[in-house]
C-alpha atoms as a PDB file:
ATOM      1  CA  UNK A   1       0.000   0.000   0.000  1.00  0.00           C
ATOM      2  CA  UNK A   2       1.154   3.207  -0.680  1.00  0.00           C
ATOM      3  CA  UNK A   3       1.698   5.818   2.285  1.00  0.00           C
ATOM      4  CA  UNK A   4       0.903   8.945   0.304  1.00  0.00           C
ATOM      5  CA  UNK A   5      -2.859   9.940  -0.684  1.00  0.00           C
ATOM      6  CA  UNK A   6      -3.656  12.767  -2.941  1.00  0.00           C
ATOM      7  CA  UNK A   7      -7.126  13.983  -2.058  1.00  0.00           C
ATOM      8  CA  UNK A   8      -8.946  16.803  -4.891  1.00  0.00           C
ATOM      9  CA  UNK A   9     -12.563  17.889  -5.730  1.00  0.00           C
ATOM     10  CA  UNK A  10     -13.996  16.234  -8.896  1.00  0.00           C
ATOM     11  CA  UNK A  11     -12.707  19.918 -10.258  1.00  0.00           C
ATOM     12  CA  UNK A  12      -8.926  19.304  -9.956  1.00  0.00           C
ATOM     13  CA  UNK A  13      -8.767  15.749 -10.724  1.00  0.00           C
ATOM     14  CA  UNK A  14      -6.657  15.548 -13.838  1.00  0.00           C
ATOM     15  CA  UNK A  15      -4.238  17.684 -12.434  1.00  0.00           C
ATOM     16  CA  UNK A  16      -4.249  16.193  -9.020  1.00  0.00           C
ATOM     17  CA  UNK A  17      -4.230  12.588 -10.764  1.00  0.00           C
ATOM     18  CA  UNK A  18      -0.676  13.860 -12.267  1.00  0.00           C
ATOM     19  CA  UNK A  19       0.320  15.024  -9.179  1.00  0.00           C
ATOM     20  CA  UNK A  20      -0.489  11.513  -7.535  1.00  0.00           C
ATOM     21  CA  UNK A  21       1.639   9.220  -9.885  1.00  0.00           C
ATOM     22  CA  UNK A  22       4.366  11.723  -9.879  1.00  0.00           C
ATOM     23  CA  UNK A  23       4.924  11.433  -6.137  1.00  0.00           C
ATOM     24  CA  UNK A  24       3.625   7.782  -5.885  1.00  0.00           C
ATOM     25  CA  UNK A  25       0.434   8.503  -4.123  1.00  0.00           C
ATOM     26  CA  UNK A  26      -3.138   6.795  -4.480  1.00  0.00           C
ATOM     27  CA  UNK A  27      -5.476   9.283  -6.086  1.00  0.00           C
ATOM     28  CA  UNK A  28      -8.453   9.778  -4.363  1.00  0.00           C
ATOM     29  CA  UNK A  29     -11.494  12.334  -4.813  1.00  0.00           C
ATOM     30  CA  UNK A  30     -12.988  14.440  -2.490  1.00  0.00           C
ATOM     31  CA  UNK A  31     -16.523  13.229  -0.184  1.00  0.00           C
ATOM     32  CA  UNK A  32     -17.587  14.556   3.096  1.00  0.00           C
ATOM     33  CA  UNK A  33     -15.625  11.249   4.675  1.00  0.00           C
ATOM     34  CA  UNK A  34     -12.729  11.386   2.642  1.00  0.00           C
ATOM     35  CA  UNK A  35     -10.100  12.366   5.613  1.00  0.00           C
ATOM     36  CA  UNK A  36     -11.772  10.311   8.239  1.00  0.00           C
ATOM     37  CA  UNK A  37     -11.351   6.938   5.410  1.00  0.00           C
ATOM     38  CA  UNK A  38      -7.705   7.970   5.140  1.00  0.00           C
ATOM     39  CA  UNK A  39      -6.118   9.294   8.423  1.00  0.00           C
ATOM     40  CA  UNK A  40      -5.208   5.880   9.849  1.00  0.00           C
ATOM     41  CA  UNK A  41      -4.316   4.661   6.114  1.00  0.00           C
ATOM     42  CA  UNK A  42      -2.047   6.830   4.896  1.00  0.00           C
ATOM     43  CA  UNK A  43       1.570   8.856   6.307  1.00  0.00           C
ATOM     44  CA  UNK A  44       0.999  11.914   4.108  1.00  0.00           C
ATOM     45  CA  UNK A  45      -2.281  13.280   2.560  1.00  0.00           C
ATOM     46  CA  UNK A  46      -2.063  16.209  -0.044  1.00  0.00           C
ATOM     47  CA  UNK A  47      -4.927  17.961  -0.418  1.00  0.00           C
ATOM     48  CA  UNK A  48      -5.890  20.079  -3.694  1.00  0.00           C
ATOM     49  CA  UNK A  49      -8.253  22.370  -2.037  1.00  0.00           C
ATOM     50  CA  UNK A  50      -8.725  25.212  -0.310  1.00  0.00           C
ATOM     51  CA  UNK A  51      -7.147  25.569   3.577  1.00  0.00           C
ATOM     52  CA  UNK A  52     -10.302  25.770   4.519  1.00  0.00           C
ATOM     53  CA  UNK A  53     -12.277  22.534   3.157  1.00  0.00           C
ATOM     54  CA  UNK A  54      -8.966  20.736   4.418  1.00  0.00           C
ATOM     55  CA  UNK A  55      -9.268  22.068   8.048  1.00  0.00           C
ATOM     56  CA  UNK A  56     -12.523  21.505   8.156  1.00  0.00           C
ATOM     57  CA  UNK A  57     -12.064  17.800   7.192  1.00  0.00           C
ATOM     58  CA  UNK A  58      -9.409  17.128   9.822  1.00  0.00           C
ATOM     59  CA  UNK A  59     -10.296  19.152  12.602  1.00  0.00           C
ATOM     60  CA  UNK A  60     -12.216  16.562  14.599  1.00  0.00           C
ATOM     61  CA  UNK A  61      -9.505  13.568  13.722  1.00  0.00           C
ATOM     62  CA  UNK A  62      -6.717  15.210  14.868  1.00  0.00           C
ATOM     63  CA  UNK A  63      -5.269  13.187  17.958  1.00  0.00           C
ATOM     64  CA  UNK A  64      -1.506  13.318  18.350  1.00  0.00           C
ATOM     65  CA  UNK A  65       1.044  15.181  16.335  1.00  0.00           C
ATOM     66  CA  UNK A  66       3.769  12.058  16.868  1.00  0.00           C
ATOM     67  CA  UNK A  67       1.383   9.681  15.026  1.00  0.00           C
ATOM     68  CA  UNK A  68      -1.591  11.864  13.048  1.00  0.00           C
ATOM     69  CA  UNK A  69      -0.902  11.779   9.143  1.00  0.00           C
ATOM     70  CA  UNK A  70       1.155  15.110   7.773  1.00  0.00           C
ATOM     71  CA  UNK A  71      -1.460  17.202   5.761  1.00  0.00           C
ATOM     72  CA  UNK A  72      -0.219  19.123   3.174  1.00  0.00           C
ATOM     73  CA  UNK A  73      -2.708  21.830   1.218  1.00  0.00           C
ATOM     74  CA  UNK A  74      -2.014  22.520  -3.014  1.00  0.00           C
ATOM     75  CA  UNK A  75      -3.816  25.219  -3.455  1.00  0.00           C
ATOM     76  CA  UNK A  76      -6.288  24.911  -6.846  1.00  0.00           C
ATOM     77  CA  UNK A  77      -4.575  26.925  -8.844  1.00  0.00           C
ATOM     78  CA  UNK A  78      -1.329  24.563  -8.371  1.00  0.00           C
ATOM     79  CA  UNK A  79       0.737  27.598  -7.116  1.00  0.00           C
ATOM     80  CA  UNK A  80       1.565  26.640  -3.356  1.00  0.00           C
ATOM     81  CA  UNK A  81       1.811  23.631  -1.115  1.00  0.00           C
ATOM     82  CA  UNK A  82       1.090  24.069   2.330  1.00  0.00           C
ATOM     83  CA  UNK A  83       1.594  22.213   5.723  1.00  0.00           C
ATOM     84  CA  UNK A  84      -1.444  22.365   7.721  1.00  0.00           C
ATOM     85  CA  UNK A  85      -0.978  19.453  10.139  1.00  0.00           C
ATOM     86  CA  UNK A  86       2.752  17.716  11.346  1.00  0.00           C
ATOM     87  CA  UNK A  87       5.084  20.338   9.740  1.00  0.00           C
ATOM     88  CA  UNK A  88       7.313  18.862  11.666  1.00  0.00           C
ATOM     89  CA  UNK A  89       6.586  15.071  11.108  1.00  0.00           C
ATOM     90  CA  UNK A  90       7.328  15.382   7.555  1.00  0.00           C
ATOM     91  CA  UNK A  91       4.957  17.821   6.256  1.00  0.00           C
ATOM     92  CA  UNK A  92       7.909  20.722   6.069  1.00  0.00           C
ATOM     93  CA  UNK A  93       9.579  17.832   3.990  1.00  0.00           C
ATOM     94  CA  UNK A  94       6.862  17.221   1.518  1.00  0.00           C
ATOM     95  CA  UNK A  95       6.115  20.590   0.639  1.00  0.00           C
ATOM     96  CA  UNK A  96       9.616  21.170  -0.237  1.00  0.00           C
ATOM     97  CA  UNK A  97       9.423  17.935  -2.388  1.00  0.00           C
ATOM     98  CA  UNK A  98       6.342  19.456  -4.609  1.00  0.00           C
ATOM     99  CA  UNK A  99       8.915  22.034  -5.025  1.00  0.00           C
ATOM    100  CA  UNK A 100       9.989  20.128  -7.662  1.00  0.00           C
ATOM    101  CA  UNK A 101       7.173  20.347  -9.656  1.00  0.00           C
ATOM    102  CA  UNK A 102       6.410  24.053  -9.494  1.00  0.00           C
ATOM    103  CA  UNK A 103       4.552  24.391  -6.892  1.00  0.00           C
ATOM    104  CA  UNK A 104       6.124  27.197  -4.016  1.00  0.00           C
ATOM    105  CA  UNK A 105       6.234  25.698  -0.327  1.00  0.00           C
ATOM    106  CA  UNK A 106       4.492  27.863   2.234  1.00  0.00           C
ATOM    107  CA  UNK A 107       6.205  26.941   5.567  1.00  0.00           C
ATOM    108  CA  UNK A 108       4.857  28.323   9.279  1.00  0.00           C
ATOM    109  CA  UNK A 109       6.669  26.080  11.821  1.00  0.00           C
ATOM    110  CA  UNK A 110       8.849  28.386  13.868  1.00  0.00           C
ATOM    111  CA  UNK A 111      12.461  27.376  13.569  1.00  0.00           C
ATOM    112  CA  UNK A 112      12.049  26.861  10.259  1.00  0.00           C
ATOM    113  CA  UNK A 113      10.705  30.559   8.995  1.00  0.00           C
ATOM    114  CA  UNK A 114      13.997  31.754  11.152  1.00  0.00           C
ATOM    115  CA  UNK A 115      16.424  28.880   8.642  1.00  0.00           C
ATOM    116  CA  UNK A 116      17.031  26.977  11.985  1.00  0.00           C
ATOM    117  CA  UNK A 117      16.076  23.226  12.195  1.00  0.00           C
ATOM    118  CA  UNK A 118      13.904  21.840  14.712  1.00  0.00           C
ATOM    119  CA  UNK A 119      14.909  18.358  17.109  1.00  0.00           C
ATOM    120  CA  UNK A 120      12.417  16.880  14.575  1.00  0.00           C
ATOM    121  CA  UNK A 121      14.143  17.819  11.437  1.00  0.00           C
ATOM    122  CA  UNK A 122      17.497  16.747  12.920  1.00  0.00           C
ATOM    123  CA  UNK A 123      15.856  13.550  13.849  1.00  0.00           C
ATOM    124  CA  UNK A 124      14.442  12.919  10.885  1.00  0.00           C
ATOM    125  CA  UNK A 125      17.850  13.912   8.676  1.00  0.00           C
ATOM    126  CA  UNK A 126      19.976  11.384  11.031  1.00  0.00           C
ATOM    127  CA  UNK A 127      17.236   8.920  10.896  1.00  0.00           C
ATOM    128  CA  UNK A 128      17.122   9.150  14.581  1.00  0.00           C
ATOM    129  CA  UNK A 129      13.900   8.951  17.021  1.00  0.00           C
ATOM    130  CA  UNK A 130      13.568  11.253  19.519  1.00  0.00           C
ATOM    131  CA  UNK A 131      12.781   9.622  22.580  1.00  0.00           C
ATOM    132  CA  UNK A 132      10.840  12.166  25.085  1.00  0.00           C
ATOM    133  CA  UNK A 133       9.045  13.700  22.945  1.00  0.00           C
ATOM    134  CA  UNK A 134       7.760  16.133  25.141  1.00  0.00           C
ATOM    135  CA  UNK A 135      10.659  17.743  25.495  1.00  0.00           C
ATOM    136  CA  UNK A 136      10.772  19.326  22.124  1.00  0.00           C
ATOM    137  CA  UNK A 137       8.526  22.279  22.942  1.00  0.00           C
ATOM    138  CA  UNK A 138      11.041  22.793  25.164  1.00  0.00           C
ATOM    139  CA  UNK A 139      13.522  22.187  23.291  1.00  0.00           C
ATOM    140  CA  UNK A 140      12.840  24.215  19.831  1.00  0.00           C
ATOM    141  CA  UNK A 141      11.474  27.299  22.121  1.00  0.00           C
ATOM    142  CA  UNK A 142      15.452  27.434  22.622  1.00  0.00           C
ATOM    143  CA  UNK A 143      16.439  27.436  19.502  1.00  0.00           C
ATOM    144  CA  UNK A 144      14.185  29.762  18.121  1.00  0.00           C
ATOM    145  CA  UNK A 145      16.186  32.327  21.025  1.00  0.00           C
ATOM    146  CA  UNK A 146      19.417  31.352  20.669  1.00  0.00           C
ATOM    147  CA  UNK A 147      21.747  28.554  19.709  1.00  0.00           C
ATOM    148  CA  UNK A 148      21.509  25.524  21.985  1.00  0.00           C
ATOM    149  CA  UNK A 149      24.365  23.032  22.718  1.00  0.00           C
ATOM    150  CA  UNK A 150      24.896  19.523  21.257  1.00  0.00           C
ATOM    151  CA  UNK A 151      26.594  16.815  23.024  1.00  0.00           C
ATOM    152  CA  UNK A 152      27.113  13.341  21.055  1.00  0.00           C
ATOM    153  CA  UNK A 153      27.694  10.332  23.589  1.00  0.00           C
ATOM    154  CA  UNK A 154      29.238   7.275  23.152  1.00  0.00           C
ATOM    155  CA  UNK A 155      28.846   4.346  25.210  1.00  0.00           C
ATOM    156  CA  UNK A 156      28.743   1.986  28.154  1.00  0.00           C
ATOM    157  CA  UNK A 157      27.441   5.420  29.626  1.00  0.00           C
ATOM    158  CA  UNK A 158      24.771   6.538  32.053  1.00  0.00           C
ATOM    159  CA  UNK A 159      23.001  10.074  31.053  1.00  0.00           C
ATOM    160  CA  UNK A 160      21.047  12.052  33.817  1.00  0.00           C
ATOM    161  CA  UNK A 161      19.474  14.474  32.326  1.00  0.00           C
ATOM    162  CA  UNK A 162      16.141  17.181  32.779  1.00  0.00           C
ATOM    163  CA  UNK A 163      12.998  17.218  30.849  1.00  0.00           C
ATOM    164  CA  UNK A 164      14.072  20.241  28.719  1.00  0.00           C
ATOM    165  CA  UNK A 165      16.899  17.766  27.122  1.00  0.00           C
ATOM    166  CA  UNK A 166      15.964  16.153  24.298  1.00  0.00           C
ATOM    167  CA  UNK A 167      17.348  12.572  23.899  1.00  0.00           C
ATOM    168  CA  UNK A 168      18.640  11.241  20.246  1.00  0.00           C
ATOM    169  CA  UNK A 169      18.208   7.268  19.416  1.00  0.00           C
ATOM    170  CA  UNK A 170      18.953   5.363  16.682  1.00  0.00           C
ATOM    171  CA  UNK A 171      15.030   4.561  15.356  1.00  0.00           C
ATOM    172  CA  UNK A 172      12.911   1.449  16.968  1.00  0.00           C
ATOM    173  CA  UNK A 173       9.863   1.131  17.280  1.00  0.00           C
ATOM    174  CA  UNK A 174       9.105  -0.598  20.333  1.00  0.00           C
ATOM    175  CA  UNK A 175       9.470  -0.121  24.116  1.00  0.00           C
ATOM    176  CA  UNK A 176      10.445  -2.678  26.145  1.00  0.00           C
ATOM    177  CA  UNK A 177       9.154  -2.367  29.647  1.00  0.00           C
ATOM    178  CA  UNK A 178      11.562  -4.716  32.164  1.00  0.00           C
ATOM    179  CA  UNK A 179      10.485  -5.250  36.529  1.00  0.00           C
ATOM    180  CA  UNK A 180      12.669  -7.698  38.405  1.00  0.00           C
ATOM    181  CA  UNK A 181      13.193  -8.823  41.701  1.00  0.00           C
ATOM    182  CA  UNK A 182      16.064  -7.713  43.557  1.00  0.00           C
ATOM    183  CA  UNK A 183      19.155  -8.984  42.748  1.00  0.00           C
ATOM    184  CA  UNK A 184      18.210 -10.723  39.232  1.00  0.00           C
ATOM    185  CA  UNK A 185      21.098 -11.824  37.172  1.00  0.00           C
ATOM    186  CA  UNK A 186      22.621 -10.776  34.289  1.00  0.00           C
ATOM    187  CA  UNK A 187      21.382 -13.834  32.598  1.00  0.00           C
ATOM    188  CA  UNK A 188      17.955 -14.060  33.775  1.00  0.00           C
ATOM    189  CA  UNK A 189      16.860 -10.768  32.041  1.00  0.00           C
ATOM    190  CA  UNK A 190      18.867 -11.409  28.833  1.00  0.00           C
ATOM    191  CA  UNK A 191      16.561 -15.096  29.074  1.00  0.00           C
ATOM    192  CA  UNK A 192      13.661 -13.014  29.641  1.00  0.00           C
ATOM    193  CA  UNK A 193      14.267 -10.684  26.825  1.00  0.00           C
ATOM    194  CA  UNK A 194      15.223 -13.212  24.447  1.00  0.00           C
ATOM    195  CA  UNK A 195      12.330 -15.407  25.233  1.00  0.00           C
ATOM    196  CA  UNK A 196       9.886 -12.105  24.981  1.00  0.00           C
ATOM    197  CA  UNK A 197      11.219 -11.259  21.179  1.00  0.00           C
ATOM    198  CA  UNK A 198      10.298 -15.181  20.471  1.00  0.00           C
ATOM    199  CA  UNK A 199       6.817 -14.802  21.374  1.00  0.00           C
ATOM    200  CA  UNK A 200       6.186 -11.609  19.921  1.00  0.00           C
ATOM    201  CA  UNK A 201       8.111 -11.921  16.408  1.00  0.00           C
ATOM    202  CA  UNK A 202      10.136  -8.417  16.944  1.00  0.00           C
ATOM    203  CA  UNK A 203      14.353  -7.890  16.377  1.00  0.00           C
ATOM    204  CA  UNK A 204      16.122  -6.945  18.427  1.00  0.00           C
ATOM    205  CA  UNK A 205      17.565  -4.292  15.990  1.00  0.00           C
ATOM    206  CA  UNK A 206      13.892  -2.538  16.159  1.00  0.00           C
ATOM    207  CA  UNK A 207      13.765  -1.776  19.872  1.00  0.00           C
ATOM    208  CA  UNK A 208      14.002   1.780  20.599  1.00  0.00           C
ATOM    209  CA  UNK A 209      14.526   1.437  24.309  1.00  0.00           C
ATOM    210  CA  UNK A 210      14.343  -0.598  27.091  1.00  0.00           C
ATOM    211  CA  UNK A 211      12.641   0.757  30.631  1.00  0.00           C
ATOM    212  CA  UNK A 212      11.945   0.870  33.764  1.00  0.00           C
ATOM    213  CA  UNK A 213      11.080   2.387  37.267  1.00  0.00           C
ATOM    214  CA  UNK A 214      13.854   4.449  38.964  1.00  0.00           C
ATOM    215  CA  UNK A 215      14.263   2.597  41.694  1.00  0.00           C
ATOM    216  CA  UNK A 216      15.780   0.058  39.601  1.00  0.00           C
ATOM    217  CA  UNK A 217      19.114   2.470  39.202  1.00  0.00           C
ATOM    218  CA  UNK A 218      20.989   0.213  40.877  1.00  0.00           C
ATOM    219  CA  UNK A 219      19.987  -3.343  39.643  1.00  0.00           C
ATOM    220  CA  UNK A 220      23.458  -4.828  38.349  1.00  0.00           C
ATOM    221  CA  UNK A 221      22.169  -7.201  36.785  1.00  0.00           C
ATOM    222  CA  UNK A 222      19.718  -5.618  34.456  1.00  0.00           C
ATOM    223  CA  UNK A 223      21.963  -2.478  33.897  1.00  0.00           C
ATOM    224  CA  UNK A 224      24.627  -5.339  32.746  1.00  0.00           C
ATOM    225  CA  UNK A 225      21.864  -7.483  30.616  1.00  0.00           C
ATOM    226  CA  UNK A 226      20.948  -4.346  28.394  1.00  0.00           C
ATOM    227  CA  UNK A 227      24.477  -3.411  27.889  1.00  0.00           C
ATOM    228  CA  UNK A 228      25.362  -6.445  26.651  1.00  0.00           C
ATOM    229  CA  UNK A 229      22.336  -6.019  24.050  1.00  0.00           C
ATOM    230  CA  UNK A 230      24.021  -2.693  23.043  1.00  0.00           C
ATOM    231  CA  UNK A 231      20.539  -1.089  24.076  1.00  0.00           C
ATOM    232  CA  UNK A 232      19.460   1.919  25.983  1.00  0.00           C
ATOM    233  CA  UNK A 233      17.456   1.707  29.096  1.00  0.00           C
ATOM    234  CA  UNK A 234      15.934   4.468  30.840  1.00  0.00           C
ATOM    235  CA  UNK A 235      14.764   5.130  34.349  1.00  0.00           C
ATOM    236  CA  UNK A 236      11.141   6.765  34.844  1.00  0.00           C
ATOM    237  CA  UNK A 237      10.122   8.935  37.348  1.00  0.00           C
ATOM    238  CA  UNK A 238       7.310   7.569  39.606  1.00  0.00           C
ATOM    239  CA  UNK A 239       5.281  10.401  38.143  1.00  0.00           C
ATOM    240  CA  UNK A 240       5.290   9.477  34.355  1.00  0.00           C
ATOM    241  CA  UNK A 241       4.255   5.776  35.347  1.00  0.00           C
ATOM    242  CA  UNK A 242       1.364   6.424  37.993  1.00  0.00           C
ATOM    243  CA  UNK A 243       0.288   8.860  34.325  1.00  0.00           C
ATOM    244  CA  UNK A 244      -0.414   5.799  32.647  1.00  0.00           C
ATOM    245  CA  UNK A 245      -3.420   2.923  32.737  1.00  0.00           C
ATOM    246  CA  UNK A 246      -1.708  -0.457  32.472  1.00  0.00           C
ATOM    247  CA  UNK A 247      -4.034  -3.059  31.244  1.00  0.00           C
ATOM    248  CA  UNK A 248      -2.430  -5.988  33.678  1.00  0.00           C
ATOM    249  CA  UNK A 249      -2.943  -5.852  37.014  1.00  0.00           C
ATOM    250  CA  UNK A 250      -0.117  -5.352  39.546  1.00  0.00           C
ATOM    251  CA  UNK A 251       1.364  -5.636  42.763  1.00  0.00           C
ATOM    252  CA  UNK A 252       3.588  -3.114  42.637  1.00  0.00           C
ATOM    253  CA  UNK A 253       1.162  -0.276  43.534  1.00  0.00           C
ATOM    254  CA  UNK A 254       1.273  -2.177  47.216  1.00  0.00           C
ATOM    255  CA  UNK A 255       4.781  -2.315  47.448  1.00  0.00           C
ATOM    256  CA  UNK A 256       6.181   0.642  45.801  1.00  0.00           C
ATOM    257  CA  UNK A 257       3.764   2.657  45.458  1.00  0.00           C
ATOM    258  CA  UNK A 258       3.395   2.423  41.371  1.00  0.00           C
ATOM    259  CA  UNK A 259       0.676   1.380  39.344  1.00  0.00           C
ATOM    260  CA  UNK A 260       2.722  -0.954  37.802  1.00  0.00           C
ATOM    261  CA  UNK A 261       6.466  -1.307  36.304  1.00  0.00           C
ATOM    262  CA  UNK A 262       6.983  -3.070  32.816  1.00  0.00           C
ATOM    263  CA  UNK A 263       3.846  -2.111  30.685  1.00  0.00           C
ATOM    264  CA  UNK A 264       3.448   0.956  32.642  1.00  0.00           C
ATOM    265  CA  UNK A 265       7.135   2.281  31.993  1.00  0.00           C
ATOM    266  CA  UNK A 266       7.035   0.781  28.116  1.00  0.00           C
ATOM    267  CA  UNK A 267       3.611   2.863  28.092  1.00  0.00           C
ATOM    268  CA  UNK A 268       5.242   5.924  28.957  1.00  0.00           C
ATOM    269  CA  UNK A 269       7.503   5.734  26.587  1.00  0.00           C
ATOM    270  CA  UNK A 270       5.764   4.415  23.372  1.00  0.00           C
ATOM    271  CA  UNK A 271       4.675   6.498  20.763  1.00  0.00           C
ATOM    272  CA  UNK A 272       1.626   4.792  19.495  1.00  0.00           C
ATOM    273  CA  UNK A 273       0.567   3.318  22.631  1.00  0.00           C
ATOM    274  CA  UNK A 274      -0.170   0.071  20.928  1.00  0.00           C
ATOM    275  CA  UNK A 275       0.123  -2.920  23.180  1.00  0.00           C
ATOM    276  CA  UNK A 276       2.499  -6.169  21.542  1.00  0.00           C
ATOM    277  CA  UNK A 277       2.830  -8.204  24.470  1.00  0.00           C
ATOM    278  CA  UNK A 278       0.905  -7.781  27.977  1.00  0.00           C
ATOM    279  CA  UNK A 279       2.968  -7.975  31.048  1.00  0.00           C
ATOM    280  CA  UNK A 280       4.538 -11.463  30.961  1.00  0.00           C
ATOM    281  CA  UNK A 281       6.222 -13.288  33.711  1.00  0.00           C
ATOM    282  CA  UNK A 282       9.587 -15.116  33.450  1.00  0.00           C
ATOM    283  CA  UNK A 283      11.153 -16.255  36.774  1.00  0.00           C
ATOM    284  CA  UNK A 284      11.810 -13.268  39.010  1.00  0.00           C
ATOM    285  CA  UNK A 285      11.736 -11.003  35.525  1.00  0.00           C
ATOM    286  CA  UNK A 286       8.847  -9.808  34.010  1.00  0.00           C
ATOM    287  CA  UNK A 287       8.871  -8.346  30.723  1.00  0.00           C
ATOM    288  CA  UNK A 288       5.799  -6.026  28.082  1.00  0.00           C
ATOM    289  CA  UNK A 289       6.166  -4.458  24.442  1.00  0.00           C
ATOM    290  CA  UNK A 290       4.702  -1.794  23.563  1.00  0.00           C
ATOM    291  CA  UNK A 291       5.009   0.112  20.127  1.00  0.00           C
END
């Protein structure tokens, strides 16, 4: 399937047909449920219209900037492109592209009107995944005011840093959410792990991250399982896991005060939110996947 729909009126279609096959998209023509059919469907919609017809059609599916569909406006006369949704998630990008066939990109992100790039475009240049996303209002306020410092690590390393710091990964897309008992062993996370990515069919070269609670800083033998994997794991604050609504039950809330540890700190993490493998239990390890 392709991941690009071009969306006209009946009134544009020969043009916008053109359009569609010379950026590889599916054609499609304009009804009243045209965005809702294609907002889970497609990565990029272009839409020959006016602003105004487009806004209209998306204003009620927007949900999340990290995983809605980029919209990009052509206006009728075939004179401008326009990013009206995820400028930043690849909308900036395809305007630019249509560049190429005429058409003049329009773009209103902030960093960008001031020739700065955003964490997002540098992400998306170096193929990287940002990995708290919040952080990037943050994070691009401070660039638009001044140049902000980069600092490239290289591991075994540990990173503390605040929530205005936005954090670089080579791209995954899952979250691997890891609890243990006390003093676990190197070898019975890495069996845990191992046994996890066999039931749920992922690679190990598409995890993002691996996570859990703070309290967990210490654990040798989980801090020593991930960095033999070559992975990253990251310690949550109790606050961003008691923010999320695990769908196993757990005893942790009783003990330590959490409403749970593996699916609730791969949760908090994830970008889509999308549930691989529940909380699973493995000795004194338990393990969940979230994408």
């Amino acid at each position: 399937m392709k991941d690009t729909a071009v969306i006209s009126l009946k009134a544009f279609e020969e043009e916008a047909g053109k359009l569609a096959c010379a950026v590889d998209a599916e054609y499609l023509e304009y009804n009243s449920e045209i965005f809702k059919e294609c907002f889970s469907r497609f990565k990029n919609i272009i839409a020959v219209m006016s602003a105004g017809i487009a806004v209209r059609g998306i204003a009620g599916l927007l949900a999340d900037k990290w995983t809605d569909p980029c919209v990009v406006v052509v206006s009728p006369d075939f004179k401008y492109a326009i990013p009206i949704a995820g400028g930043h998630h690849g909308g900036n990008a395809l305007a630019k592209k249509l560049e190429r066939f005429g058409l003049i990109s329009v773009i209103t992100t902030a960093t960008e009107t001031k020739g700065l790039m955003s964490v997002e475009s540098v992400a998306d240049i170096e193929n990287l995944e940002i990995l708290n996303k919040d952080s990037t209002r943050t994070v691009n306020a401070a660039i638009i005011s001044g140049k902000i410092p980069r600092y490239i690590l290289t591991g075994p390393a540990i990173a503390s840093v605040s929530p205005a710091v936005s954090i670089l990964l080579k791209r995954g897309e899952y979250i691997v959410g890891v609890g243990c008992r006390r003093g676990v062993s190197k070898d019975e996370v890495l069996n845990a792990i191992y046994e996890s990515l066999k039931i749920s069919g992922i690679k190990k070269e598409d995890i993002l991250a691996y996570t859990t609670t703070k309290l967990k800083e210490d654990e040798t033998g989980l801090i020593d399982a991930i960095n033999s994997l070559g992975g990253n794991l990251v310690f949550l604050e109790d606050e961003a896991i008691n923010m999320q609504n695990p769908p196993s039950p757990s005893r942790a809330s009783d003990k330590i005060g959490l409403c749970g540890v593996c699916e609730s700190s791969a949760l908090a993490l994830s970008k889509r939110k999308e549930i691989i493998m529940k909380k699973n239990v493995f000795g004194r390890v338990t393990i969940a996947i979230i994408r």
